[in-house]
N, C-alpha and C. Protein backbone atom coordinates (compact mmCIF):
# COMPACT_ATOMS: atom_id res chain seq x y z
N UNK A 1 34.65 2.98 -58.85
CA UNK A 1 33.32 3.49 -58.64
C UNK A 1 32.33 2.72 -59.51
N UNK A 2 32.64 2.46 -60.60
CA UNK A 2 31.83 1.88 -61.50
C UNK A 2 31.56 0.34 -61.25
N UNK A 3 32.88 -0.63 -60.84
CA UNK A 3 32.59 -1.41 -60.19
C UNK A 3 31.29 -2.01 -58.78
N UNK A 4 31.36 -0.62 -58.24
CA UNK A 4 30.47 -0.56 -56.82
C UNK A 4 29.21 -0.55 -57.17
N UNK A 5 28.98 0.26 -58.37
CA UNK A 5 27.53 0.53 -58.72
C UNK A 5 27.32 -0.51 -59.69
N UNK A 6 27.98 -1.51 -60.33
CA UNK A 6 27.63 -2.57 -60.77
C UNK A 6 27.20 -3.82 -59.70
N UNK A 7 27.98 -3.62 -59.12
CA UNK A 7 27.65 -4.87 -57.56
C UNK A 7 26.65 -4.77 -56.69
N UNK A 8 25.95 -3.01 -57.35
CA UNK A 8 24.73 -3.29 -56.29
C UNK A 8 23.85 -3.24 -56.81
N UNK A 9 23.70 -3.03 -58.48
CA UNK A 9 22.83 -3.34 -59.47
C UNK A 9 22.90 -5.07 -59.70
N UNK A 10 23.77 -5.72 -59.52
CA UNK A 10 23.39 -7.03 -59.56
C UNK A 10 23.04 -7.68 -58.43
N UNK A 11 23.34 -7.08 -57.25
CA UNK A 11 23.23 -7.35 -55.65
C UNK A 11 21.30 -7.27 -55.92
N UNK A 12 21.12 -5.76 -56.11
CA UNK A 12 19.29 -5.87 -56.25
C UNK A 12 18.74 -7.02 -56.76
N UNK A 13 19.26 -7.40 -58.24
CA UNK A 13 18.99 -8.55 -59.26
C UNK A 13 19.02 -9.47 -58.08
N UNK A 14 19.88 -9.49 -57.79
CA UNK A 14 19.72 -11.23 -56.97
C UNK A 14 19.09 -11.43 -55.73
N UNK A 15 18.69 -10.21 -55.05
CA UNK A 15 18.12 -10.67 -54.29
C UNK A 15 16.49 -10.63 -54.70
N UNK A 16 16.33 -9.70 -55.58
CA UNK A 16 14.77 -9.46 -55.87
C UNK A 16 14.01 -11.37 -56.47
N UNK A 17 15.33 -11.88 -57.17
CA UNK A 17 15.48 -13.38 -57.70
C UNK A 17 14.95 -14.30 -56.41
N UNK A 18 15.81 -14.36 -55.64
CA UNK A 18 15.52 -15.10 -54.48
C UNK A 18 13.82 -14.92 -54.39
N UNK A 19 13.62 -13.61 -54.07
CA UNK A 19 12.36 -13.23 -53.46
C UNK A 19 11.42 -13.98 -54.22
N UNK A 20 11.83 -13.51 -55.53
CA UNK A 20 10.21 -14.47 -56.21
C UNK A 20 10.47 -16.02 -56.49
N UNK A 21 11.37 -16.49 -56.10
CA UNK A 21 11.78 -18.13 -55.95
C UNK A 21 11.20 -18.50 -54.66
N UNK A 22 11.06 -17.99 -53.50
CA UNK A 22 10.62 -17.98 -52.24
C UNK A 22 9.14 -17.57 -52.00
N UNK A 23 8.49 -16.50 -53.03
CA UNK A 23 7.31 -16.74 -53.20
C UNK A 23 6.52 -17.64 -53.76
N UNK A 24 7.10 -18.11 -54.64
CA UNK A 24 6.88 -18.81 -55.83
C UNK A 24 6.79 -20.39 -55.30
N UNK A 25 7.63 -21.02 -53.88
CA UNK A 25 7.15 -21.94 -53.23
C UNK A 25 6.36 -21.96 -52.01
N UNK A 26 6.12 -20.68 -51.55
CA UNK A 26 5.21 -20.67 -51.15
C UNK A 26 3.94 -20.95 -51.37
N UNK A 27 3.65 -20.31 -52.93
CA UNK A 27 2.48 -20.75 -53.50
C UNK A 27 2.66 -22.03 -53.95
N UNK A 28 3.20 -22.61 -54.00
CA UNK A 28 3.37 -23.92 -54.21
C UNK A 28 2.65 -24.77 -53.08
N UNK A 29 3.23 -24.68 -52.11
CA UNK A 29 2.76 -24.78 -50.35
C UNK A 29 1.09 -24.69 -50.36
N UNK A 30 0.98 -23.65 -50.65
CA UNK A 30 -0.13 -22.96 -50.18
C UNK A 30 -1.44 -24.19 -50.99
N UNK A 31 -1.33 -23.84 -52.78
CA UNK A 31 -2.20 -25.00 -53.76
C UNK A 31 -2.24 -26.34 -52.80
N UNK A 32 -0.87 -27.08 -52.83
CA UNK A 32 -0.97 -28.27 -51.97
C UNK A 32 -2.06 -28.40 -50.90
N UNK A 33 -1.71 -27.39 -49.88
CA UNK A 33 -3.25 -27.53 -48.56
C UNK A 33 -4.08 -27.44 -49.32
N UNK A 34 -4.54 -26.60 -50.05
CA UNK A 34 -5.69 -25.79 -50.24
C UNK A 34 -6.43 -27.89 -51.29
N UNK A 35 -5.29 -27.99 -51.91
CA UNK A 35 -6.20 -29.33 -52.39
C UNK A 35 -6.21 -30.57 -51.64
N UNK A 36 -5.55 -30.78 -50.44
CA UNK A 36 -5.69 -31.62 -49.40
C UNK A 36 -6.88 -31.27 -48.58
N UNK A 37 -7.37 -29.67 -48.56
CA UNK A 37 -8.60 -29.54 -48.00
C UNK A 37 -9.94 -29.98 -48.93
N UNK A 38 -9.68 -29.65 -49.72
CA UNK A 38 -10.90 -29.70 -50.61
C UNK A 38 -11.23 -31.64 -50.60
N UNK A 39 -9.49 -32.16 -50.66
CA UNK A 39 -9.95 -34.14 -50.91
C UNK A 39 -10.28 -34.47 -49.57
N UNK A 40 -11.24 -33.43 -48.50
CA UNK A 40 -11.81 -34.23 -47.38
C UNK A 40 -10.61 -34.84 -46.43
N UNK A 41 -9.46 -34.04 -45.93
CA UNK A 41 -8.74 -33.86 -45.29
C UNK A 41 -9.68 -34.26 -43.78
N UNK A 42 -8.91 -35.23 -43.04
CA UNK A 42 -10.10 -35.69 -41.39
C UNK A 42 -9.64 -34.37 -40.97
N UNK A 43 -11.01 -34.77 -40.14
CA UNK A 43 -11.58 -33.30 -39.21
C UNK A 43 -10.42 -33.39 -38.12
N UNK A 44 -9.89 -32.20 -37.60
CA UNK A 44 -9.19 -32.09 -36.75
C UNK A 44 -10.18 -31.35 -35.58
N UNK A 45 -9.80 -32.83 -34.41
CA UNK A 45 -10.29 -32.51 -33.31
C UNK A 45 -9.60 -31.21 -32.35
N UNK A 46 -9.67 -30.40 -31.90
CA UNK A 46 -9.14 -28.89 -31.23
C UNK A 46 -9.91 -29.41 -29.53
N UNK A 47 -9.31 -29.85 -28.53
CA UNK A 47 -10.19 -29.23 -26.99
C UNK A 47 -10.69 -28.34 -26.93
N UNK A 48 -11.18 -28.89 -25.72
CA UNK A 48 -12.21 -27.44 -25.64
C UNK A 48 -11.85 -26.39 -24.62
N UNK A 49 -11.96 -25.72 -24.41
CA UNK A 49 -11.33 -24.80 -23.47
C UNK A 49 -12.13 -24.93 -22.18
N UNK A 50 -11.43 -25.19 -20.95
CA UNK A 50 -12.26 -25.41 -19.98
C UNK A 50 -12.52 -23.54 -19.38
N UNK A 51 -13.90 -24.11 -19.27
CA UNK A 51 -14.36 -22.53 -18.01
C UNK A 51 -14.44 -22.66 -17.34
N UNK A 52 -14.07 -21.50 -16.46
CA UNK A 52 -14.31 -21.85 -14.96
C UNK A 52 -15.26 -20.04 -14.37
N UNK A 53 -15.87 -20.70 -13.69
CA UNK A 53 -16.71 -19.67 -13.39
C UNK A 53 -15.45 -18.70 -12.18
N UNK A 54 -16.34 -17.42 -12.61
CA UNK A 54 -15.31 -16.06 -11.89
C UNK A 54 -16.70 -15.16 -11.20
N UNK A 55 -16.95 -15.34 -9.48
CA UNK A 55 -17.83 -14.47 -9.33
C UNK A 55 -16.76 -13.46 -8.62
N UNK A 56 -17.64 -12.34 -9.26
CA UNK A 56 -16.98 -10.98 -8.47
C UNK A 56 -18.43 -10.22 -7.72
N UNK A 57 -17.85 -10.15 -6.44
CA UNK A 57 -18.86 -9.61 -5.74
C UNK A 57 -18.36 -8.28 -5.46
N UNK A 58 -19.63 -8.07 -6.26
CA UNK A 58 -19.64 -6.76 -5.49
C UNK A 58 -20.17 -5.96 -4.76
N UNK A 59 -19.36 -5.17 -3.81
CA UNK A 59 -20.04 -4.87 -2.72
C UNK A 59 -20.11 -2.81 -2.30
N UNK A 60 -20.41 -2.82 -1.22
CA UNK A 60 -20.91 -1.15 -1.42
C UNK A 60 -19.46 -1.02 -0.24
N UNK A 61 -19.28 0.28 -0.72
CA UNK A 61 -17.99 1.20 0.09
C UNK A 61 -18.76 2.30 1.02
N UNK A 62 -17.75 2.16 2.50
CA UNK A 62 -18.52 2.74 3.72
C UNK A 62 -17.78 3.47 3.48
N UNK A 63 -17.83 4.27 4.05
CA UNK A 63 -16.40 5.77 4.72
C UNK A 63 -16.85 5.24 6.47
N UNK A 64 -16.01 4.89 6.82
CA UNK A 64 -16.21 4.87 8.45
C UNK A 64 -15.05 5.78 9.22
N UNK A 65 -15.74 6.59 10.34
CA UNK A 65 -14.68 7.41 11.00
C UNK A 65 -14.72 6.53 12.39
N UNK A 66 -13.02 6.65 12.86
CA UNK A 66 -12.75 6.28 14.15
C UNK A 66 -11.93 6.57 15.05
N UNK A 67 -12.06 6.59 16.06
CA UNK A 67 -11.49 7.38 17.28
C UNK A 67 -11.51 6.35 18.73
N UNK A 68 -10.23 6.36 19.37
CA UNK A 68 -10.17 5.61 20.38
C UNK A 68 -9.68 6.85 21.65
N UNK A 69 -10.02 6.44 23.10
CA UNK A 69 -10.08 7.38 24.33
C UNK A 69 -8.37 7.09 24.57
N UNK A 70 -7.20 7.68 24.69
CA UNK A 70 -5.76 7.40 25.35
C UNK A 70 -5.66 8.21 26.67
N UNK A 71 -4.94 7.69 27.56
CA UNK A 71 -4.13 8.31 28.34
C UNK A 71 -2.49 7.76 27.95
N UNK A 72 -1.70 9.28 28.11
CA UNK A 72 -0.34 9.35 27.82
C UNK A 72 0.40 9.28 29.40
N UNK A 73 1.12 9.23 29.30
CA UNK A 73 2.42 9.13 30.68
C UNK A 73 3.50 9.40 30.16
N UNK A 74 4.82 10.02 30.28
CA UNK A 74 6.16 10.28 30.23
C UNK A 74 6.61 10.00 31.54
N UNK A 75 7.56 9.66 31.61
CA UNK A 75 8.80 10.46 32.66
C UNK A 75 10.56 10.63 31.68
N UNK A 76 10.77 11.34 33.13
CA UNK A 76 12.77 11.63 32.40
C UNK A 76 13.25 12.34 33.53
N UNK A 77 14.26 12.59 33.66
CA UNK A 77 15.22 12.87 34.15
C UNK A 77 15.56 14.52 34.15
N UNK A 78 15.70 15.72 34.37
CA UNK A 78 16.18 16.57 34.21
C UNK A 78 16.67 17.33 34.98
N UNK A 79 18.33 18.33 34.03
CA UNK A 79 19.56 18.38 34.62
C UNK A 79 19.13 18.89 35.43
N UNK A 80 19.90 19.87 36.66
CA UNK A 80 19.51 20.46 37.86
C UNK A 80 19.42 21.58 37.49
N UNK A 81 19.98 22.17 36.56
CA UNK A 81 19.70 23.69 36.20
C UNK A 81 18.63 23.14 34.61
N UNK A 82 18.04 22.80 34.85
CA UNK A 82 17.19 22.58 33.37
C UNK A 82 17.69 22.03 31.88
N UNK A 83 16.91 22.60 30.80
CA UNK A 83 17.59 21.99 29.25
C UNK A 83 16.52 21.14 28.85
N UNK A 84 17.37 20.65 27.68
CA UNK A 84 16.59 19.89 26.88
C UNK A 84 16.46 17.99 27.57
N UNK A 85 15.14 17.89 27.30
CA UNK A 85 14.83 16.72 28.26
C UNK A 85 13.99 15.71 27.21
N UNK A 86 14.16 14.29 27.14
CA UNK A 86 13.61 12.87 26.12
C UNK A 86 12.80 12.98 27.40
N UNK A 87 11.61 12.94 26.31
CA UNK A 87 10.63 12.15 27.07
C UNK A 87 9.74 10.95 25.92
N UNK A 88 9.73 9.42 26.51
CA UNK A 88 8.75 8.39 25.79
C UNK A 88 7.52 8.68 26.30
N UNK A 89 6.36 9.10 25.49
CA UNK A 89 5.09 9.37 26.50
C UNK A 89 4.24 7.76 25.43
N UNK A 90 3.78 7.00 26.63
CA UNK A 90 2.99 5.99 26.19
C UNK A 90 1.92 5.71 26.68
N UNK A 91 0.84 4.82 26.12
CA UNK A 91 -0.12 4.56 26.82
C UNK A 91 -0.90 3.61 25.90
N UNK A 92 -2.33 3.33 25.77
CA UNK A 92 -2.56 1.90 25.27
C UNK A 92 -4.60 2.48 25.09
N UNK A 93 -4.91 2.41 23.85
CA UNK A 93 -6.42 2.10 23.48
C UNK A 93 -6.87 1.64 22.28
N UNK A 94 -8.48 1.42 22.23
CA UNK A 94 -8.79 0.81 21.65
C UNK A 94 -9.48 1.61 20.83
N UNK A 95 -9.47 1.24 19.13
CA UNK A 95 -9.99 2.60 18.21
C UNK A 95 -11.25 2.01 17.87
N UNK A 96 -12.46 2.58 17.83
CA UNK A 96 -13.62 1.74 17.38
C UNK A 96 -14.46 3.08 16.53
N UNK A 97 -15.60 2.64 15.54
CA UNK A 97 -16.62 3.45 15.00
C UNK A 97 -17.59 3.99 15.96
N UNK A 98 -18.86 4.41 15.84
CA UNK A 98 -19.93 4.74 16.57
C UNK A 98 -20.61 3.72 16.46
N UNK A 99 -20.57 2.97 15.46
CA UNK A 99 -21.10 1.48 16.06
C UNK A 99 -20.55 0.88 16.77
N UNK A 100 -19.55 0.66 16.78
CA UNK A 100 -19.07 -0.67 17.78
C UNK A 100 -18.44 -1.74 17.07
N UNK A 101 -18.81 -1.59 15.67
CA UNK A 101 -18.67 -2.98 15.06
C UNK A 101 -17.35 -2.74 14.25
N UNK A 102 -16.48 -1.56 13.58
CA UNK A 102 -15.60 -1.94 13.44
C UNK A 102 -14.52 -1.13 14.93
N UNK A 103 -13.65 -2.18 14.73
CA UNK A 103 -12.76 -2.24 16.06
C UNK A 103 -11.39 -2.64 15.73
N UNK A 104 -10.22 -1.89 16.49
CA UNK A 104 -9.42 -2.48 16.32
C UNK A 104 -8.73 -3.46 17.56
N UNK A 105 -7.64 -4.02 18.00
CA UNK A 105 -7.36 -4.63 19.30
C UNK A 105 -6.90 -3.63 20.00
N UNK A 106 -6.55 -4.25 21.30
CA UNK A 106 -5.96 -3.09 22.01
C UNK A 106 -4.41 -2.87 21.67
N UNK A 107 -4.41 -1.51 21.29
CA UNK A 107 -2.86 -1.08 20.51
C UNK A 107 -2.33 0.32 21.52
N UNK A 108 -0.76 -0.10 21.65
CA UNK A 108 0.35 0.74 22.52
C UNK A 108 0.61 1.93 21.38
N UNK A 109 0.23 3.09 21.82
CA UNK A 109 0.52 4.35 21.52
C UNK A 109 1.80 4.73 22.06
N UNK A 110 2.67 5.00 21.44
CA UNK A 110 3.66 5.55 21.87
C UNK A 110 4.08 6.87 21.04
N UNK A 111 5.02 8.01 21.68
CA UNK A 111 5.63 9.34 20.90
C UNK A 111 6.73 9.71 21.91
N UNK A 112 7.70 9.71 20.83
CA UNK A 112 8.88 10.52 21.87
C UNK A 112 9.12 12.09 21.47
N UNK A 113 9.13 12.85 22.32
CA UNK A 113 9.15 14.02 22.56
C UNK A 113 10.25 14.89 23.09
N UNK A 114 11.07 15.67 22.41
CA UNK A 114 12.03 16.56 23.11
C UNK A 114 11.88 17.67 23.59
N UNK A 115 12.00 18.51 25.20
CA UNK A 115 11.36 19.52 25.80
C UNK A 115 12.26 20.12 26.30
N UNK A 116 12.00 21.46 26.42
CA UNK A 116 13.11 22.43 27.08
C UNK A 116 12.65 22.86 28.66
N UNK A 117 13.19 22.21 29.13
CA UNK A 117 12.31 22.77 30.89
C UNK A 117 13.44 23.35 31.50
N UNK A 118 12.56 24.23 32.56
CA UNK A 118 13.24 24.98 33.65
C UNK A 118 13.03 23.97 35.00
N UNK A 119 13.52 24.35 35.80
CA UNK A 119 13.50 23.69 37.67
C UNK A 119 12.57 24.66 38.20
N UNK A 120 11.17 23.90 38.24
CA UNK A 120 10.12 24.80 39.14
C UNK A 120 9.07 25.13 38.46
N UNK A 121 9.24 25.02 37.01
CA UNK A 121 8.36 25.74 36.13
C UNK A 121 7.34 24.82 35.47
N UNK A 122 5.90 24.89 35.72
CA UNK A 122 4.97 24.60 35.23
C UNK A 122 5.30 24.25 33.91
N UNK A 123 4.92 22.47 33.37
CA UNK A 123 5.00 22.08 32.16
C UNK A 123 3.73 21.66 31.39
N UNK A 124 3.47 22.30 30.14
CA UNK A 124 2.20 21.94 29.04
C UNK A 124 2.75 21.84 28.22
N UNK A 125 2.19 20.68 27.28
CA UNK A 125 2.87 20.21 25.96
C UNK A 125 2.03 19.89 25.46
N UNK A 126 1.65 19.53 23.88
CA UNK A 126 0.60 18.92 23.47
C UNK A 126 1.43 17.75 22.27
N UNK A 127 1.45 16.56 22.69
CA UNK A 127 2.14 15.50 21.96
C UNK A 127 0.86 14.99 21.16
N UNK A 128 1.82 14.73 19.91
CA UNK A 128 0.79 14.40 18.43
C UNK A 128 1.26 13.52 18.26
N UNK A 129 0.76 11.69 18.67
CA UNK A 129 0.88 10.77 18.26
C UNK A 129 0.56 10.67 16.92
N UNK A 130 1.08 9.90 15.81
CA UNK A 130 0.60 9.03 14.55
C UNK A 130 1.12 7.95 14.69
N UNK A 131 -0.26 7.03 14.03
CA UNK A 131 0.29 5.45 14.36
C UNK A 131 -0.83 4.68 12.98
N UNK A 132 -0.63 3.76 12.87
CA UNK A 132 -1.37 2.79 12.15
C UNK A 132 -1.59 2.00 12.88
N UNK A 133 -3.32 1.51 12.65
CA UNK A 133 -3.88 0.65 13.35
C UNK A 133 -4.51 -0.65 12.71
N UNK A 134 -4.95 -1.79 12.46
CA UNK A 134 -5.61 -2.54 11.69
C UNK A 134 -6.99 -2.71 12.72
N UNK A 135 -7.99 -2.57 11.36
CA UNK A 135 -9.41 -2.65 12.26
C UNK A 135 -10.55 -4.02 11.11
N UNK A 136 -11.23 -4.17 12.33
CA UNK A 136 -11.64 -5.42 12.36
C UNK A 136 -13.51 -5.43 12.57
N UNK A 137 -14.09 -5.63 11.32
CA UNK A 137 -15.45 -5.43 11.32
C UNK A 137 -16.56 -7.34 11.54
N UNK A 138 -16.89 -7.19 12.95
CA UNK A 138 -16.80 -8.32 13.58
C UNK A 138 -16.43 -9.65 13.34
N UNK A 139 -15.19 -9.14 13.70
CA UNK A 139 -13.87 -10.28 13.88
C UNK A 139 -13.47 -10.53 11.98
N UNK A 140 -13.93 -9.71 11.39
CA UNK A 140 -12.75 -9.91 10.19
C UNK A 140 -12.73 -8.92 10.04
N UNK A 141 -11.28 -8.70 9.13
CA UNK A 141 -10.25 -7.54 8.65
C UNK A 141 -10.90 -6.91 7.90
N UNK A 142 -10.29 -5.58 7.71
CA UNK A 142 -11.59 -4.96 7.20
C UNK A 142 -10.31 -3.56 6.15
N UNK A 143 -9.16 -3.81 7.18
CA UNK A 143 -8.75 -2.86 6.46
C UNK A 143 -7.60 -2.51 7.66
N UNK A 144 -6.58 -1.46 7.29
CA UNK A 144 -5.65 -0.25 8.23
C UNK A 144 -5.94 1.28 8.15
N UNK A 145 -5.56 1.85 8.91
CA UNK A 145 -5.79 3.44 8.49
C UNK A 145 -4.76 4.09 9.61
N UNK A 146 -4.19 5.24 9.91
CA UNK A 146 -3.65 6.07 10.76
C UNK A 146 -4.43 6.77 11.53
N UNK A 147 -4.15 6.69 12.32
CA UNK A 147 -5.46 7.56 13.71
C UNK A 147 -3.93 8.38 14.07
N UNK A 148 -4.29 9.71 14.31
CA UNK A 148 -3.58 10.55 14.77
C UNK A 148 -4.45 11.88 15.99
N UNK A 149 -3.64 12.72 16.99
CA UNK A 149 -4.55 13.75 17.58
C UNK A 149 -3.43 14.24 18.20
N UNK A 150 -4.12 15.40 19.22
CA UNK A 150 -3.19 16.40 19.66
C UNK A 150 -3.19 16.08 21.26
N UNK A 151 -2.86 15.31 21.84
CA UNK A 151 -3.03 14.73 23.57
C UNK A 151 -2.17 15.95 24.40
N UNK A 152 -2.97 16.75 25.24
CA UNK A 152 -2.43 17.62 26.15
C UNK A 152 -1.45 16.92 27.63
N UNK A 153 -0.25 17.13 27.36
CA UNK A 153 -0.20 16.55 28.77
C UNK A 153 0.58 17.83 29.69
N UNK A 154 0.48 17.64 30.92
CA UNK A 154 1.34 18.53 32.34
C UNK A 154 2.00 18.05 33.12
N UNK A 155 2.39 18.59 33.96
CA UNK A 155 2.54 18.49 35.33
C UNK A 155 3.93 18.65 35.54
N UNK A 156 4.31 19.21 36.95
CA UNK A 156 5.36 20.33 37.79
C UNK A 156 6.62 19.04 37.92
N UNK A 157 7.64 19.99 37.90
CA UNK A 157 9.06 18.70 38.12
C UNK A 157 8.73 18.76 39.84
N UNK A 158 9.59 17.53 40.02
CA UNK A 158 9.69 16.92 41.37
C UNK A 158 11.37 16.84 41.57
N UNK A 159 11.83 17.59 42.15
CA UNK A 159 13.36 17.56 42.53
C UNK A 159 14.30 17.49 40.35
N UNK A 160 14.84 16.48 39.76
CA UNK A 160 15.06 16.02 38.98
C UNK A 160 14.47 15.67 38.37
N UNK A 161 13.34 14.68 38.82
CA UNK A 161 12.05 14.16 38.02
C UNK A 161 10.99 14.36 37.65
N UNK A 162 10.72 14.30 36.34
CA UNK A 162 9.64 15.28 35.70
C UNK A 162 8.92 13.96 35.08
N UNK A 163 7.36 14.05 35.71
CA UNK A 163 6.45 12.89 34.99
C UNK A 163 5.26 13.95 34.68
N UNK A 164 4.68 13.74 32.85
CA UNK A 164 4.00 14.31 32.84
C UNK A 164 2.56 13.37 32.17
N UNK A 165 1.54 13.78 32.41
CA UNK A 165 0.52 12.86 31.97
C UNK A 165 -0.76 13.92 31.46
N UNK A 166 -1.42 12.91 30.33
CA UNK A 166 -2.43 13.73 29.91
C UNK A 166 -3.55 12.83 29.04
N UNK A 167 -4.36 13.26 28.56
CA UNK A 167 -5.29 12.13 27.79
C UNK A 167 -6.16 13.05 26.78
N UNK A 168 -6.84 12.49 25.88
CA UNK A 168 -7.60 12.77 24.41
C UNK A 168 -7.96 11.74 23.34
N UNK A 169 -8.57 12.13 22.58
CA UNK A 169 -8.71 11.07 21.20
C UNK A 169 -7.81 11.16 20.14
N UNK A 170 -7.63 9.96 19.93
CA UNK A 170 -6.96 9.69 18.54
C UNK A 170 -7.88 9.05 17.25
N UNK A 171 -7.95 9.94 16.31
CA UNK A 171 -9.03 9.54 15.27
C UNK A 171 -7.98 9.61 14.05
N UNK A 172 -9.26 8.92 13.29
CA UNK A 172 -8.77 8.37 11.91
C UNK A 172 -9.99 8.16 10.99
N UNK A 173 -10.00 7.78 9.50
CA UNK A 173 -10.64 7.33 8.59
C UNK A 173 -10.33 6.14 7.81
N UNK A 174 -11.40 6.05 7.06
CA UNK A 174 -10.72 4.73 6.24
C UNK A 174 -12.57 3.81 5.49
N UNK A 175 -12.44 3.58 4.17
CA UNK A 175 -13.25 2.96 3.42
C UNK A 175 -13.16 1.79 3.37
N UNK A 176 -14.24 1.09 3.70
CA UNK A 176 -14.55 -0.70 4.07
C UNK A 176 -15.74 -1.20 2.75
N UNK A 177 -15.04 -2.35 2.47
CA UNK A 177 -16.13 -2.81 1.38
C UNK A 177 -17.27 -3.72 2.08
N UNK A 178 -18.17 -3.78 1.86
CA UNK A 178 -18.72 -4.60 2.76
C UNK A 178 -19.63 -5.94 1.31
């Protein structure tokens, strides 16, 4: 035990030794510059930092609302005693503002839909497309947003075949910097 606590009483000693031997050329270091500055040491040339100009424009934020006119279509198949019936209901428009000016292209709406029908029985459904559209504030990008709505569609089976069709708006929002 006595051993241990001697080894770390001289362990401190020697390292505290080091320390001020290591300070002690530092300042050594240090006098040296300090009188190489003073004997008119040449000017050290440094570049220059190149700038480059950064414009940020800034511009004002719209809220624009938009809404395009669809017609939907399905058909399918169903069993002879009825059930559950796929229907793809698709169709194709164009989403624009009340100006005119932002627009998107013409984009395929599609929703698939699962329905329970009878043989004979009058069909109403109301299919809720969501889709993403990219819109375009004359002829540049402007931005995406989701246009979504509630499109009513009908109409009576024909033997097996059931086509039903219907139409409405699909709207959306979305903030444009201009």
């Amino acid at each position: 035990m006595k051993k241990t606590v001697s080894f770390l009483i001289l362990s401190v000693f020697a390292v505290s030794a080091a320390m001020a031997a290591g300070e002690a050329e530092f300042g050594r270091g240090l006098a040296v510059l300090k009188a190489e500055l003073a004997a008119g040491a040449p000017d050290l040339k440094l570049p220059e930092p190149e700038l480059k100009a950064v414009i940020v424009r800034e511009g004002t934020r719209q809220y624009v609302r938009v809404s395009g006119y669809v017609s939907l279509s399905g058909s399918a198949w169903m069993q002879q005693d009825g059930g559950y019936t796929s229907f793809n209901f698709s169709g194709y428009t164009t989403v624009r503002d009340s100006s005119g000016r932002v627009t998107s292209n013409s984009v395929r709406v599609s929703s698939y839909e699962g329905l329970w029908l009878r043989p004979g029985q009058y069909i109403h459904h109301s299919v809720r497309p969501n889709m993403s559209v990219s819109l375009y504030k004359d002829g540049k990008y402007v931005g995406s947003t989701t246009v979504s709505g509630y499109i009513s569609v009908s109409g009576w089976p024909s033997s097996n075949y059931v086509t039903l069709n219907g139409s409405g708006y699909l709207e959306g929002s979305l903030y444009i910097t201009e």
